[in-house]
C-alpha atoms as a PDB file:
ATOM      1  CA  UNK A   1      -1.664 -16.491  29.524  1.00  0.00           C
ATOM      2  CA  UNK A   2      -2.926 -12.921  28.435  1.00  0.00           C
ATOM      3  CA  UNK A   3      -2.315  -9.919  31.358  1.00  0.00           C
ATOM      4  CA  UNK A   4      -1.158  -6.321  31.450  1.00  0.00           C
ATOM      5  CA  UNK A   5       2.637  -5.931  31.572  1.00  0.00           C
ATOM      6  CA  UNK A   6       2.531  -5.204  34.821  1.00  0.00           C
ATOM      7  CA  UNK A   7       1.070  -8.429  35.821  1.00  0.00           C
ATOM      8  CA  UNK A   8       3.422 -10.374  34.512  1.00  0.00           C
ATOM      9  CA  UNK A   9       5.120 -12.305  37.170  1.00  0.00           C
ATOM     10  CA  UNK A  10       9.060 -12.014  37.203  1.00  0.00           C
ATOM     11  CA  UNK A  11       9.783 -15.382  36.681  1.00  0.00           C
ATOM     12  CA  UNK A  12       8.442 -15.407  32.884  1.00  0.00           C
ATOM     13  CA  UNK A  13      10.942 -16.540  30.228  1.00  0.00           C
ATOM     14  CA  UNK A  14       9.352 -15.018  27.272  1.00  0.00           C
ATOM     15  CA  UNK A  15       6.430 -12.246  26.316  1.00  0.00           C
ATOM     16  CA  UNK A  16       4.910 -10.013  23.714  1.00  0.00           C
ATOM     17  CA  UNK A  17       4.332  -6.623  24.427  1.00  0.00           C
ATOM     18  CA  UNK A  18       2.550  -3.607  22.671  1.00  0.00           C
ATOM     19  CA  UNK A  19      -1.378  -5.648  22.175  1.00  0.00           C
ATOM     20  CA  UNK A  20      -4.406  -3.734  21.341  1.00  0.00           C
ATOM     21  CA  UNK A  21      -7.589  -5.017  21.794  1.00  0.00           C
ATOM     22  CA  UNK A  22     -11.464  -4.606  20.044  1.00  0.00           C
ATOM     23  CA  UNK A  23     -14.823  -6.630  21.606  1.00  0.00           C
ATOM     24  CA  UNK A  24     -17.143  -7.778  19.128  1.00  0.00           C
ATOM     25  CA  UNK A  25     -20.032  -6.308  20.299  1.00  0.00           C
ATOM     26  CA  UNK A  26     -23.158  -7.859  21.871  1.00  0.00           C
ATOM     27  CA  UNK A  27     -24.198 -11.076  23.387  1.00  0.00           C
ATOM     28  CA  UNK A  28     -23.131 -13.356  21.231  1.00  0.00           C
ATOM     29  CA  UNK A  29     -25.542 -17.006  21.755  1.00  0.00           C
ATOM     30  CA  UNK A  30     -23.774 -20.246  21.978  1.00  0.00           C
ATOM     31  CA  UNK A  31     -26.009 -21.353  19.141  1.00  0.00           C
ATOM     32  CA  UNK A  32     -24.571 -18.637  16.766  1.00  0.00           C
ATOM     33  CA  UNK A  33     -21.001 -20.293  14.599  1.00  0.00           C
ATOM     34  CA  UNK A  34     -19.167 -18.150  12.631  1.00  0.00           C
ATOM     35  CA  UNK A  35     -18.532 -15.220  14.227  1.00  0.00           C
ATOM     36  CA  UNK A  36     -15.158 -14.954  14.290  1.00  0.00           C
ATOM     37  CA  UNK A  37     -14.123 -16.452  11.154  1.00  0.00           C
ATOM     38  CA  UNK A  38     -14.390 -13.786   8.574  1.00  0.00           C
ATOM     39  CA  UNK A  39     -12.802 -11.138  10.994  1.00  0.00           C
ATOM     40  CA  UNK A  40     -10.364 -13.611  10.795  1.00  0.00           C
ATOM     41  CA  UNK A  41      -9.893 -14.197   7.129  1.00  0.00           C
ATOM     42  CA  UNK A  42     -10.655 -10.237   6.493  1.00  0.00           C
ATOM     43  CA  UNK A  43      -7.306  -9.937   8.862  1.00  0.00           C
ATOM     44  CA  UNK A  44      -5.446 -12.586   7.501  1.00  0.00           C
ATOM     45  CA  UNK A  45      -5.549 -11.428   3.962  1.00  0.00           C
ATOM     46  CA  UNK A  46      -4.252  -8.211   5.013  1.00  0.00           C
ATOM     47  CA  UNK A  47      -1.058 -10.041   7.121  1.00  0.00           C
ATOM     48  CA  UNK A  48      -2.705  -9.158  10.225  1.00  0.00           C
ATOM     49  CA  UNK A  49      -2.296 -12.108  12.850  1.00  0.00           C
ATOM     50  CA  UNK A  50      -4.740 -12.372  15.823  1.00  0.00           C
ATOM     51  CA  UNK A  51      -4.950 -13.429  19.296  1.00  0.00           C
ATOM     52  CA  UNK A  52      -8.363 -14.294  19.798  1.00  0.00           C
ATOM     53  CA  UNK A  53      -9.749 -14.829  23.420  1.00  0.00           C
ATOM     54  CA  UNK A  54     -13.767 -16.082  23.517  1.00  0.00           C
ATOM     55  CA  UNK A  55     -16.034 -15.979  26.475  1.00  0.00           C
ATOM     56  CA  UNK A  56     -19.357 -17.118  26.937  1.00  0.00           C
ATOM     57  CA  UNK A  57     -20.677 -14.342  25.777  1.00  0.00           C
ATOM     58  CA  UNK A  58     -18.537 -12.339  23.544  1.00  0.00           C
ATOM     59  CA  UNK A  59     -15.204 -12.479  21.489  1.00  0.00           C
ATOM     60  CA  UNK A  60     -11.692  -9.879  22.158  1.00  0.00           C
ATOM     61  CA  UNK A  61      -9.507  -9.977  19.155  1.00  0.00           C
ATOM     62  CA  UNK A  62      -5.768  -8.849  20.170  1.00  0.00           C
ATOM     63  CA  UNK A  63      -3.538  -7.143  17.252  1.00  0.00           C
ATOM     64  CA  UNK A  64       0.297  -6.012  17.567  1.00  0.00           C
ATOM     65  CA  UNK A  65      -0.447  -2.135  18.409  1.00  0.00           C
ATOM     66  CA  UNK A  66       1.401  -1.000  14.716  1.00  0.00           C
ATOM     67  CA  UNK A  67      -1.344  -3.057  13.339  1.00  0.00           C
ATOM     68  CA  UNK A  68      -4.824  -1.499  15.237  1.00  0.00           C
ATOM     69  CA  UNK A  69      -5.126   1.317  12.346  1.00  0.00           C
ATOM     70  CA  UNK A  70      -5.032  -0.866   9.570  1.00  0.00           C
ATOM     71  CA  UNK A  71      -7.235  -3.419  11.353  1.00  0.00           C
ATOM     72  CA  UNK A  72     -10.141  -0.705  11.860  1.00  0.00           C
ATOM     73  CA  UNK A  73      -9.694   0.422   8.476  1.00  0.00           C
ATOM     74  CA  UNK A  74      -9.641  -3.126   6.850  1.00  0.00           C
ATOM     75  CA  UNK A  75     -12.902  -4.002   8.934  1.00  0.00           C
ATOM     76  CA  UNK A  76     -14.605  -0.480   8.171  1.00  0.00           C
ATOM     77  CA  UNK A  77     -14.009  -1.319   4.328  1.00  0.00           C
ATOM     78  CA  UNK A  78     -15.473  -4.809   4.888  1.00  0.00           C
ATOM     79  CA  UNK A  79     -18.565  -2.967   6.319  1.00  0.00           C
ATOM     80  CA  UNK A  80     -18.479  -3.507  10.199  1.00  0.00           C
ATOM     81  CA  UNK A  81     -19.457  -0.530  12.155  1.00  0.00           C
ATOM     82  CA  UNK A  82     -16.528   0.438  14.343  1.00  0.00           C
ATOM     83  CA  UNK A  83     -17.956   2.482  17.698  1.00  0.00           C
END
């Protein structure tokens, strides 16, 4: 389960803090594959791990907060558009 460290109910035995978060942006169709992937690998390569969450509509990718700079700049340099 993914919350804000306040939310996280006493009782827990174990938890990760210090996430940041980016939205892939758009509406992404259900028909559409693939989305996610070469964020993925683009990450991966660098020794980034994820935490990916998908909705309906749209993807949240979840980095360690040490790693947020060098996962805008790795994604800038592989030509996304960061807003």
């Amino acid at each position: 389960m993914a919350c804000t460290a306040d939310m996280v109910p006493s009782q827990t035995l174990e938890r990760s803090d210090g996430w940041r978060a980016f939205r892939i942006q758009g509406i992404l169709d259900f028909s559409l594959i693939g989305i996610l992937a070469p964020i993925a690998t683009i990450l991966a390569n660098k020794g980034i791990g994820i935490f990916a969450v998908s909705t309906y509509n749209t993807d949240y990718v979840l980095t360690k907060a040490e790693d947020f700079p060098a996962v805008l700049d790795a994604l800038d340099k592989s030509g996304y558009t960061i807003i």
